[in-house]
PDB file of N, CA and C in Angstrom:
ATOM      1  N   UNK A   1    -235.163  99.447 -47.329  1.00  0.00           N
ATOM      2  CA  UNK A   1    -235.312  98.857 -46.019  1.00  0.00           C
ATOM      3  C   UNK A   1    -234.002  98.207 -45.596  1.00  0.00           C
ATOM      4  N   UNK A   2    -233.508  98.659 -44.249  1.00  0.00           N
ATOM      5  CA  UNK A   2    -232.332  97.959 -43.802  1.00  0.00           C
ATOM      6  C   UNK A   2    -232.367  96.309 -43.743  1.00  0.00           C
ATOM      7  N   UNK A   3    -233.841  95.715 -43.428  1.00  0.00           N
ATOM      8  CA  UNK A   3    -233.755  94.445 -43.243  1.00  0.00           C
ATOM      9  C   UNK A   3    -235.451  93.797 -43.492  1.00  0.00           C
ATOM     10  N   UNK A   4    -235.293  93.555 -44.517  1.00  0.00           N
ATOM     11  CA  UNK A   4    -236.458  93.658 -45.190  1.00  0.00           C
ATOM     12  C   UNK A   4    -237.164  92.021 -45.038  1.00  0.00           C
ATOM     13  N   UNK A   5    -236.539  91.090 -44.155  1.00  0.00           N
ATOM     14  CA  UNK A   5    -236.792  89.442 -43.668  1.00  0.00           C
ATOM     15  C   UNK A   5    -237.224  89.991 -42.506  1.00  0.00           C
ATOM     16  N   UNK A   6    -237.174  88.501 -42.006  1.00  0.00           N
ATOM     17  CA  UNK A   6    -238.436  88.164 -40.337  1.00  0.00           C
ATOM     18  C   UNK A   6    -237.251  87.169 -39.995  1.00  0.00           C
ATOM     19  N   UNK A   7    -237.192  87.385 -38.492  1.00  0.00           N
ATOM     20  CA  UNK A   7    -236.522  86.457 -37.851  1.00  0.00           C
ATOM     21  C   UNK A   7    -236.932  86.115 -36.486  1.00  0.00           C
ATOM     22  N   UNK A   8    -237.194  84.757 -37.009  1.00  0.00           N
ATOM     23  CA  UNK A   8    -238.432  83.893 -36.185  1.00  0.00           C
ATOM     24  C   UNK A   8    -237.605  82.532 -35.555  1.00  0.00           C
ATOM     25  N   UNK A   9    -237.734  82.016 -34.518  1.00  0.00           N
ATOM     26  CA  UNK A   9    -237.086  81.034 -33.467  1.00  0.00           C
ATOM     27  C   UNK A   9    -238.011  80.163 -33.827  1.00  0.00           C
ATOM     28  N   UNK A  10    -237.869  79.085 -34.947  1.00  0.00           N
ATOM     29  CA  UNK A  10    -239.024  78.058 -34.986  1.00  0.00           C
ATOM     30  C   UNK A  10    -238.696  77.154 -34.331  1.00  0.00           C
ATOM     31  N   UNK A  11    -237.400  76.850 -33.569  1.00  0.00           N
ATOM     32  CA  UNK A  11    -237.451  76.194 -32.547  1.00  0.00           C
ATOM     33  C   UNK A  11    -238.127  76.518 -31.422  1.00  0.00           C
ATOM     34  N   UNK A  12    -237.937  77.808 -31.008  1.00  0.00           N
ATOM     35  CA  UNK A  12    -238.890  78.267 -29.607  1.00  0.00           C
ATOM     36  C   UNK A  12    -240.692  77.609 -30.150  1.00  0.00           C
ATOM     37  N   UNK A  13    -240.850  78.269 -31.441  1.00  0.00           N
ATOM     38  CA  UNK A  13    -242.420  77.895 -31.740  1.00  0.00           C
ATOM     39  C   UNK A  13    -242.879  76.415 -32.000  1.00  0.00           C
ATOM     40  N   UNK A  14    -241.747  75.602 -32.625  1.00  0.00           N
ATOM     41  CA  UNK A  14    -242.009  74.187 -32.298  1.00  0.00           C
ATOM     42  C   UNK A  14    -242.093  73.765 -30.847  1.00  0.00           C
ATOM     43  N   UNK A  15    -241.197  73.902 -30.209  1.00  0.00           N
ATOM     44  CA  UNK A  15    -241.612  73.949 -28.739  1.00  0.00           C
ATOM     45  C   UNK A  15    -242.762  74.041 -28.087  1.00  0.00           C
ATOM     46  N   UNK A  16    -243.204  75.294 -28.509  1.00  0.00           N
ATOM     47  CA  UNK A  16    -244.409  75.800 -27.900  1.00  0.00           C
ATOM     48  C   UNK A  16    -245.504  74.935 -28.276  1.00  0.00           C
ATOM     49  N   UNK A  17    -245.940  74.672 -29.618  1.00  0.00           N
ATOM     50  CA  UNK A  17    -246.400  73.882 -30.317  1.00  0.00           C
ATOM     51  C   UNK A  17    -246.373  72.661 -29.822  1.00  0.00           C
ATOM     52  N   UNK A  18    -245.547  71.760 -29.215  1.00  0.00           N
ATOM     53  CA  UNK A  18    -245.716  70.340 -28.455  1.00  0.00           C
ATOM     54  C   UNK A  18    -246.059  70.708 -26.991  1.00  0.00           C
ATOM     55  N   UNK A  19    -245.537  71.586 -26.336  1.00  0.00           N
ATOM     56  CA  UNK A  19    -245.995  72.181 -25.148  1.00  0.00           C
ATOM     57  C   UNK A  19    -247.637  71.937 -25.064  1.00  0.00           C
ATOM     58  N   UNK A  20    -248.542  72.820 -25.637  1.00  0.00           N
ATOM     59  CA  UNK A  20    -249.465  72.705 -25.949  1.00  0.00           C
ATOM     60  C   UNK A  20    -250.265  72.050 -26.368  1.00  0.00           C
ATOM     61  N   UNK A  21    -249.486  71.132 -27.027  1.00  0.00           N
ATOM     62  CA  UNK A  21    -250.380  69.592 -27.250  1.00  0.00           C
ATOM     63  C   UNK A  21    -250.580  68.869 -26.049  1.00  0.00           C
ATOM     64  N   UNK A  22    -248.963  69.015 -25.543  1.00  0.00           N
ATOM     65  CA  UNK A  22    -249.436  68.613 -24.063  1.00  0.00           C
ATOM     66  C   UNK A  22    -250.238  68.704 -22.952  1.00  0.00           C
ATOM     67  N   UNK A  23    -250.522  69.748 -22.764  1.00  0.00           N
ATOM     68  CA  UNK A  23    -251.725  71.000 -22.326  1.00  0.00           C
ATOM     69  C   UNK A  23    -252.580  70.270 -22.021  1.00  0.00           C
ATOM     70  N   UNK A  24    -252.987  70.101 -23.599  1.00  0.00           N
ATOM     71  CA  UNK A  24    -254.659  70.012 -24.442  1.00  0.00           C
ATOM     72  C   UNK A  24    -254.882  68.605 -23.657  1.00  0.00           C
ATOM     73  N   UNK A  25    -253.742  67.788 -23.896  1.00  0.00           N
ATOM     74  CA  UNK A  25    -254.072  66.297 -23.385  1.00  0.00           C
ATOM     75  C   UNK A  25    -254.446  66.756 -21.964  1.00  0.00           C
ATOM     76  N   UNK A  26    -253.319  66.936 -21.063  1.00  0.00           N
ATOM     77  CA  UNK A  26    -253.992  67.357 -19.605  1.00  0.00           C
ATOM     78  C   UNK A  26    -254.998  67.837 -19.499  1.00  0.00           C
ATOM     79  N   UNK A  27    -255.204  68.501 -19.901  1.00  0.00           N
ATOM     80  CA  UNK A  27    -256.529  69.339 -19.675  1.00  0.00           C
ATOM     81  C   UNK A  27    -258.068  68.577 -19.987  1.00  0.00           C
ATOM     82  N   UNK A  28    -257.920  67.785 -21.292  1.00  0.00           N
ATOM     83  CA  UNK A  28    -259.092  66.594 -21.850  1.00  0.00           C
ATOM     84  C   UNK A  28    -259.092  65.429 -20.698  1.00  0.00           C
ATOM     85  N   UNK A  29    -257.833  65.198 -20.005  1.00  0.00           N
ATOM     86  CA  UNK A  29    -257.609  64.251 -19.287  1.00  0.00           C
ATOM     87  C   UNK A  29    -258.345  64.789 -17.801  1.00  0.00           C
ATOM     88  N   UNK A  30    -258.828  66.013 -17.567  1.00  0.00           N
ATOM     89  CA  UNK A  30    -259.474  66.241 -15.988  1.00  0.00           C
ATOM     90  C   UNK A  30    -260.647  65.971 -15.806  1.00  0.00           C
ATOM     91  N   UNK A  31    -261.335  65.867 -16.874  1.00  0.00           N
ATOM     92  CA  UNK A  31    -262.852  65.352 -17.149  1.00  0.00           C
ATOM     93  C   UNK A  31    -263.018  63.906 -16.411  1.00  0.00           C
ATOM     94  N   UNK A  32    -261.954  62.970 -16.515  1.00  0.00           N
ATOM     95  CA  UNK A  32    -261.871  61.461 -16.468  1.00  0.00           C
ATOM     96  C   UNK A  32    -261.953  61.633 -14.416  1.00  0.00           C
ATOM     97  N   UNK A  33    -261.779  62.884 -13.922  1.00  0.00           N
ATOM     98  CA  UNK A  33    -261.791  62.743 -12.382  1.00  0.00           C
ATOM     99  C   UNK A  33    -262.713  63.202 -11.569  1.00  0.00           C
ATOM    100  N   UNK A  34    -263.793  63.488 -12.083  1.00  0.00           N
ATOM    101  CA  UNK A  34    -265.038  64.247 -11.935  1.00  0.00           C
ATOM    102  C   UNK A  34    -265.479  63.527 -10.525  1.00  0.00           C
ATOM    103  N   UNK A  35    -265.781  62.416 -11.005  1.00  0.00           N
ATOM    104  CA  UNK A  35    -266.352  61.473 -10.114  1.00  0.00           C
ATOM    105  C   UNK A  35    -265.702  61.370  -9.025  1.00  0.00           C
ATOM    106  N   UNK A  36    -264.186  61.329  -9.049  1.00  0.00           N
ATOM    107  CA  UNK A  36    -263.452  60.937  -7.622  1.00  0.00           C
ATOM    108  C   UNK A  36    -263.483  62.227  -6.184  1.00  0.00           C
ATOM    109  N   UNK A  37    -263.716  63.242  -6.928  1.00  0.00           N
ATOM    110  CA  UNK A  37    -264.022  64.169  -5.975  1.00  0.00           C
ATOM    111  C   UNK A  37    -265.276  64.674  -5.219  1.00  0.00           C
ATOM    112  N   UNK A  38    -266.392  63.798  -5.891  1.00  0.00           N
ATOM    113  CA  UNK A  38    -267.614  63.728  -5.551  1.00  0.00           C
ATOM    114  C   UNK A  38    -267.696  62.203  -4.637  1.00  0.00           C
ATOM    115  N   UNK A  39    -267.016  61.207  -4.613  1.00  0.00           N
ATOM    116  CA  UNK A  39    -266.611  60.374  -3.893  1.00  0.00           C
ATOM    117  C   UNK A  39    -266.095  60.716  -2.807  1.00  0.00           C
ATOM    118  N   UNK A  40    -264.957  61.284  -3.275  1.00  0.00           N
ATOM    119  CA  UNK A  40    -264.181  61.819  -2.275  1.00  0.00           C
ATOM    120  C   UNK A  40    -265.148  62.851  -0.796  1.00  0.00           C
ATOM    121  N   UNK A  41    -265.800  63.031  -1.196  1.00  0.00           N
ATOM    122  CA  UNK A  41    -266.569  64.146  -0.402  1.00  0.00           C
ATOM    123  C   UNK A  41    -267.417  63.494  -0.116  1.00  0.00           C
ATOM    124  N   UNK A  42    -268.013  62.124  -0.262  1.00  0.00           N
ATOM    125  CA  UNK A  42    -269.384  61.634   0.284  1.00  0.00           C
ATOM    126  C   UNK A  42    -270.396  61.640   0.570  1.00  0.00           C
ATOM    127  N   UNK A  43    -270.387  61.633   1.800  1.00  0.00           N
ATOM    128  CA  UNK A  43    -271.533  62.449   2.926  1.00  0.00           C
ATOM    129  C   UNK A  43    -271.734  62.627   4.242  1.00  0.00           C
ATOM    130  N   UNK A  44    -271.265  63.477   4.494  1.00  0.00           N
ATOM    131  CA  UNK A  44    -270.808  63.262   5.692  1.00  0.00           C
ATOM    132  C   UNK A  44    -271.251  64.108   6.982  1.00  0.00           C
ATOM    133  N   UNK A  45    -271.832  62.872   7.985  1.00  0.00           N
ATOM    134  CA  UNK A  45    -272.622  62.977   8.996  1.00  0.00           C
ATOM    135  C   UNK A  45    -274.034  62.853   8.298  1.00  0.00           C
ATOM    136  N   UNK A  46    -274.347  61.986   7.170  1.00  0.00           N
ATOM    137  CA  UNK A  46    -275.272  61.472   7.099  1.00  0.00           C
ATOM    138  C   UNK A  46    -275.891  62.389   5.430  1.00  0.00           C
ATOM    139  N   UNK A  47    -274.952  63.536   5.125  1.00  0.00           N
ATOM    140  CA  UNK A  47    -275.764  64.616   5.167  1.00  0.00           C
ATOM    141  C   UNK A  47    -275.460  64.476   3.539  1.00  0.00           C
ATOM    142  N   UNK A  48    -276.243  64.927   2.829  1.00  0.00           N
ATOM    143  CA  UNK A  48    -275.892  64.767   1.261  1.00  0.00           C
ATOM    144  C   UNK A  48    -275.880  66.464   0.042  1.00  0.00           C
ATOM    145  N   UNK A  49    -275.540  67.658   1.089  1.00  0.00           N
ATOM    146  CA  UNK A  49    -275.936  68.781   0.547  1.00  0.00           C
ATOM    147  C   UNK A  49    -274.498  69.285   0.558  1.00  0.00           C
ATOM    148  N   UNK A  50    -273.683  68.872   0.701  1.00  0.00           N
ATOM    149  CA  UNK A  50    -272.155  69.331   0.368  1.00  0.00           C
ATOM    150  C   UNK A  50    -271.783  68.712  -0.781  1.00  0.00           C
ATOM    151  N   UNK A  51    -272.257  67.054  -1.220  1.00  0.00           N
ATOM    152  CA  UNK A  51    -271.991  66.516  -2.276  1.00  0.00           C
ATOM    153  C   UNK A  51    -272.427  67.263  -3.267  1.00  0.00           C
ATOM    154  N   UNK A  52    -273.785  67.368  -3.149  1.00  0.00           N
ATOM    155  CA  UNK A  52    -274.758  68.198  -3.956  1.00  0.00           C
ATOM    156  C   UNK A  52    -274.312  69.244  -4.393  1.00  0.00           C
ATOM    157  N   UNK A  53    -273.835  70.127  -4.342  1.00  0.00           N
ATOM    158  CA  UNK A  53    -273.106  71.470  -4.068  1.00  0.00           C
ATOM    159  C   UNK A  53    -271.907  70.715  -5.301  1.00  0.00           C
ATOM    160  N   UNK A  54    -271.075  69.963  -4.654  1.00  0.00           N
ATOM    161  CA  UNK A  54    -269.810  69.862  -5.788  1.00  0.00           C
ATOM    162  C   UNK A  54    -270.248  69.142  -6.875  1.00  0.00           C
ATOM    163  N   UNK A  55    -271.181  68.000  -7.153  1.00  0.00           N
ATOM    164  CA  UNK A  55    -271.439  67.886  -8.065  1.00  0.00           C
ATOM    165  C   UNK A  55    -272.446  68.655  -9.025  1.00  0.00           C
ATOM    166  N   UNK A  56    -272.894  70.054  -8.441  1.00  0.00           N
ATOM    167  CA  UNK A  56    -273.387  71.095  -9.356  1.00  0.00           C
ATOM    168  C   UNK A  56    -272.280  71.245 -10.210  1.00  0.00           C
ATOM    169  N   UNK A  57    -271.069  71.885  -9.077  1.00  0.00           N
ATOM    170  CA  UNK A  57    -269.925  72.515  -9.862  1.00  0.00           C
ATOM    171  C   UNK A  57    -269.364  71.743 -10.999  1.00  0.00           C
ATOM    172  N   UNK A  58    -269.132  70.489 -10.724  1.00  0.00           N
ATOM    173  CA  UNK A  58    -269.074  69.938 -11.516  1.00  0.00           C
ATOM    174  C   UNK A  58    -269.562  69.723 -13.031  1.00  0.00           C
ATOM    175  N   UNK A  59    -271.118  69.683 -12.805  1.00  0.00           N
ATOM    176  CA  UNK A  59    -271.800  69.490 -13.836  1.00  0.00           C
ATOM    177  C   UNK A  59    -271.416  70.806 -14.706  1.00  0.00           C
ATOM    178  N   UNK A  60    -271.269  72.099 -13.926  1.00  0.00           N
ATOM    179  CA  UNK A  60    -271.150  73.216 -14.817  1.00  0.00           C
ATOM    180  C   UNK A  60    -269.751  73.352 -14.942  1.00  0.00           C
ATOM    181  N   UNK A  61    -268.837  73.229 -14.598  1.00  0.00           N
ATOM    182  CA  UNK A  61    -267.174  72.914 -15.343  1.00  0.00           C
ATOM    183  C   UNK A  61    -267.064  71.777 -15.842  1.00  0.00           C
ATOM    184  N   UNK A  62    -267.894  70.993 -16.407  1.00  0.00           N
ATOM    185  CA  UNK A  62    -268.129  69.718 -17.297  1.00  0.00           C
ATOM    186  C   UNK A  62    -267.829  70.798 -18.687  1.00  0.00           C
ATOM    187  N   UNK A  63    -269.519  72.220 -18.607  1.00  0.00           N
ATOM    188  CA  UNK A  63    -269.560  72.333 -19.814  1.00  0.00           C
ATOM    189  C   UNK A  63    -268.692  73.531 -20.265  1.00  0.00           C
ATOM    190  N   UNK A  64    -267.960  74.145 -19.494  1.00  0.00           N
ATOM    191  CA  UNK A  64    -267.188  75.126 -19.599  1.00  0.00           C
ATOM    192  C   UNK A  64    -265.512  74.536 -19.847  1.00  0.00           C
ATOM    193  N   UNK A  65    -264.987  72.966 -18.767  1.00  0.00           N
ATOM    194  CA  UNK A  65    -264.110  72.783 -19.940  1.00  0.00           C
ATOM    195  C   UNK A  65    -264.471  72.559 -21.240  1.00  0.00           C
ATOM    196  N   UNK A  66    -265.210  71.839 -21.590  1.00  0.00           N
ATOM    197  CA  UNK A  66    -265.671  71.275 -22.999  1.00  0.00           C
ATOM    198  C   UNK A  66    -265.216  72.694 -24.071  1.00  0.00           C
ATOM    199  N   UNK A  67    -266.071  73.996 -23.184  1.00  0.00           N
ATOM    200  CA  UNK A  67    -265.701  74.944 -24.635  1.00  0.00           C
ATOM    201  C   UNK A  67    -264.086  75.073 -24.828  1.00  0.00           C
ATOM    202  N   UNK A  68    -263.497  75.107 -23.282  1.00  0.00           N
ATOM    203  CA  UNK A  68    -262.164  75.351 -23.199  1.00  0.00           C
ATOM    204  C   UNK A  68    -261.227  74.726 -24.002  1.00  0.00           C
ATOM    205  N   UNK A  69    -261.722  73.394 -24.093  1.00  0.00           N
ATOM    206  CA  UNK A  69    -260.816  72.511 -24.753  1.00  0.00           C
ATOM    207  C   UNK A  69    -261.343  72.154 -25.990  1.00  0.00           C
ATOM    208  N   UNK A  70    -262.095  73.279 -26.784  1.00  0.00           N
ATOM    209  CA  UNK A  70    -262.370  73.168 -28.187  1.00  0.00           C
ATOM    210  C   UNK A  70    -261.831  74.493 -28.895  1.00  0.00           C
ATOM    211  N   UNK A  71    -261.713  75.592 -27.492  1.00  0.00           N
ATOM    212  CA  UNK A  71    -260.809  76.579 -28.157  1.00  0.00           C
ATOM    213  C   UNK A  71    -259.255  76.513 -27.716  1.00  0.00           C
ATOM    214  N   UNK A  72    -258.779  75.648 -27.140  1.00  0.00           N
ATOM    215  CA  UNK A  72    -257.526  74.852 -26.821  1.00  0.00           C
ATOM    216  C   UNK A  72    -256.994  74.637 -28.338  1.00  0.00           C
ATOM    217  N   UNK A  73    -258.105  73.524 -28.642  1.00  0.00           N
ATOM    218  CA  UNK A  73    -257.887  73.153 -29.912  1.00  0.00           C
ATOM    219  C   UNK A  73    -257.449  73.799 -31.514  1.00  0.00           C
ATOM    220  N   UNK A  74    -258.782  74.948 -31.216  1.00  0.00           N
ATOM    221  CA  UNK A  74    -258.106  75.681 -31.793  1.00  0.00           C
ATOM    222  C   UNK A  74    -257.235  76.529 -32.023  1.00  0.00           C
ATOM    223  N   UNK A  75    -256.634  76.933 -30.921  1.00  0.00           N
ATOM    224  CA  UNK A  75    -255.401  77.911 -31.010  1.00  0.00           C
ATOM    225  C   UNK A  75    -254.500  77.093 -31.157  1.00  0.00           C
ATOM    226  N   UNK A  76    -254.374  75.533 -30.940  1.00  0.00           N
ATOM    227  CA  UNK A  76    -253.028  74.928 -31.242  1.00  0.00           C
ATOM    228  C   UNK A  76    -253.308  74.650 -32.514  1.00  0.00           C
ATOM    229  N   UNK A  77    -254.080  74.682 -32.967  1.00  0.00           N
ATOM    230  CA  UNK A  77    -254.119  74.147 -34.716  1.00  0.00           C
ATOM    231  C   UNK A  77    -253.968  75.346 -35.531  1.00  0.00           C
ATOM    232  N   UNK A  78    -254.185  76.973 -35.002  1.00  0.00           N
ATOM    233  CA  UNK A  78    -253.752  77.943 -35.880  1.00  0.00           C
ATOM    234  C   UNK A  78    -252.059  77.909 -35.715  1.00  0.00           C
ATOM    235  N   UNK A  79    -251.791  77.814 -34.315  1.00  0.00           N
ATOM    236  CA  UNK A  79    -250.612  78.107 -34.071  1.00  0.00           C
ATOM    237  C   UNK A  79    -249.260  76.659 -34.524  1.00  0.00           C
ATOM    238  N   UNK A  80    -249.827  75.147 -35.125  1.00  0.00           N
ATOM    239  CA  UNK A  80    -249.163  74.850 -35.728  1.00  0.00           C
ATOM    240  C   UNK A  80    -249.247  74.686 -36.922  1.00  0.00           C
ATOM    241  N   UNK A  81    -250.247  75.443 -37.346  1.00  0.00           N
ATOM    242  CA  UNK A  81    -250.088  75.700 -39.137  1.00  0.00           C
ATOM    243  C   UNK A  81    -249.512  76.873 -39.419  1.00  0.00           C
ATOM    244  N   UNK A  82    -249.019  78.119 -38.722  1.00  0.00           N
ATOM    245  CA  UNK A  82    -248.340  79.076 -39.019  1.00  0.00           C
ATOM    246  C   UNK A  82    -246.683  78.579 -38.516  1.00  0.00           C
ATOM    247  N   UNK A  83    -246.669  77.582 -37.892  1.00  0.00           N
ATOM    248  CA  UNK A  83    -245.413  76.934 -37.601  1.00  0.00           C
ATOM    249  C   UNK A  83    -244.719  76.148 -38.932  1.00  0.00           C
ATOM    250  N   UNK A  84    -245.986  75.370 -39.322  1.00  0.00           N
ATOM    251  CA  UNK A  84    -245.699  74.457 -40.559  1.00  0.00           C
ATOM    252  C   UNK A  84    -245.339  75.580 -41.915  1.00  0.00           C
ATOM    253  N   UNK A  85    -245.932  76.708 -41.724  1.00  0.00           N
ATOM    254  CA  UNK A  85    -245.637  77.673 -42.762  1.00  0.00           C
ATOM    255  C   UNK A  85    -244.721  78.069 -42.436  1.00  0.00           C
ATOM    256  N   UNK A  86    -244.219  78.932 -41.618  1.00  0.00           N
ATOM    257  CA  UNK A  86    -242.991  79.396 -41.373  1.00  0.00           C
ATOM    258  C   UNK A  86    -241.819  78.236 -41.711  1.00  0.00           C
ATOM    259  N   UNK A  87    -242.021  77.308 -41.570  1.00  0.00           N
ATOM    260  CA  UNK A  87    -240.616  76.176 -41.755  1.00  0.00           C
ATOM    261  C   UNK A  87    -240.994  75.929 -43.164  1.00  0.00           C
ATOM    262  N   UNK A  88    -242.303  76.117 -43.774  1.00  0.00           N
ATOM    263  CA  UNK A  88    -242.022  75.750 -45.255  1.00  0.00           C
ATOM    264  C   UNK A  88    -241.097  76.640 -46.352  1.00  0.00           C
ATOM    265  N   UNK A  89    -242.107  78.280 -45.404  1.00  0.00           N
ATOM    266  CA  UNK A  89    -241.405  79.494 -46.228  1.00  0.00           C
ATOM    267  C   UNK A  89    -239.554  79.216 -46.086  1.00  0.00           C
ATOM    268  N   UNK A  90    -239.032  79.089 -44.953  1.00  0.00           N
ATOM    269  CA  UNK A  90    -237.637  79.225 -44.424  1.00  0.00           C
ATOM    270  C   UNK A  90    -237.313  78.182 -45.561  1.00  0.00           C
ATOM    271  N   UNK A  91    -237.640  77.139 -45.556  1.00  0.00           N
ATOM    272  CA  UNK A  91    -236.725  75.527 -46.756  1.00  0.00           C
ATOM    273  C   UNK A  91    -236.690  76.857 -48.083  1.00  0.00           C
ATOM    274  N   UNK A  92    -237.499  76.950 -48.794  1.00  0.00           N
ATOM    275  CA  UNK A  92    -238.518  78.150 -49.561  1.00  0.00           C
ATOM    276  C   UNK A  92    -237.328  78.952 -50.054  1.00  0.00           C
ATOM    277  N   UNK A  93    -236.980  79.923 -49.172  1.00  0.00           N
ATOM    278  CA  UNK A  93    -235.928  81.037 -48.851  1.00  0.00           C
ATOM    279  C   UNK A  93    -235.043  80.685 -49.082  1.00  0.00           C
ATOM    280  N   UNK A  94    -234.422  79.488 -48.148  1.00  0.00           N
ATOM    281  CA  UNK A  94    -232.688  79.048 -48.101  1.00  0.00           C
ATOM    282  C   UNK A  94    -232.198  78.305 -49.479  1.00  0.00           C
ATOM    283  N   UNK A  95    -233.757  77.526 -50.700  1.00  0.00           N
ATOM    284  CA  UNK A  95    -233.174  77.193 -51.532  1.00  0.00           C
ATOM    285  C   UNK A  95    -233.064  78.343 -53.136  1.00  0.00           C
ATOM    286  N   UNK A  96    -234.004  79.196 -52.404  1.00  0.00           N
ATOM    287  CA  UNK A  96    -233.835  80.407 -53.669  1.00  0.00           C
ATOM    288  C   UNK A  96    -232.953  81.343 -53.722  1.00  0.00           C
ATOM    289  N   UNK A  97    -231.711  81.119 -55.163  1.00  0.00           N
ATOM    290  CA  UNK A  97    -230.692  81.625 -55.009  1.00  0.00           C
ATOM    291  C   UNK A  97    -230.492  83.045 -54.739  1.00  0.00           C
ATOM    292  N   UNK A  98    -231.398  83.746 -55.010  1.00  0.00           N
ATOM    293  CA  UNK A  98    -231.524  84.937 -55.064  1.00  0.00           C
ATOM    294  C   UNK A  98    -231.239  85.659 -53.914  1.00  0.00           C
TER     295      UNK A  98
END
């Protein structure tokens, strides 16, 4: 084999890896505004079937982020344990003389 290693940017993938943490927070963090847009919308001209209406939606992107941000979770936790491996293998590599 001409090149029988892997050459991997674990900086790009650390990156990505905090990127994504970041994400996860935003994303856990939209739940906390539920309410203001059902506020926000009131009632108006007396009338309470437009509220009604968004706080359905609501209730059902309550439970659809929830899955979102449990498989959020998990793709950042596969994707920084193959990070943590890759930087273990690389220390691994660079100290075996061979």
């Amino acid at each position: 084999m001409a090149n029988d290693g892997m050459d991997v940017d674990l900086g790009d993938l650390e990156l990505m890896v905090g990127r994504l943490d970041s994400f996860k927070t935003e994303f856990a963090d939209l739940g906390k505004n539920t309410d203001t847009v059902a506020d926000a919308v009131g009632r108006p001209s007396g009338r309470s079937e437009l509220r009604s209406k968004v706080e359905e939606f609501q209730s059902g992107w309550d439970g659809n982020r929830e899955q979102l941000s449990e498989d959020l979770d998990t793709v950042y936790q596969h994707l920084k344990d193959f990070v943590d491996t890759i930087g273990e293998l690389d220390v691994e590599l660079a100290s075996d003389p061979e």
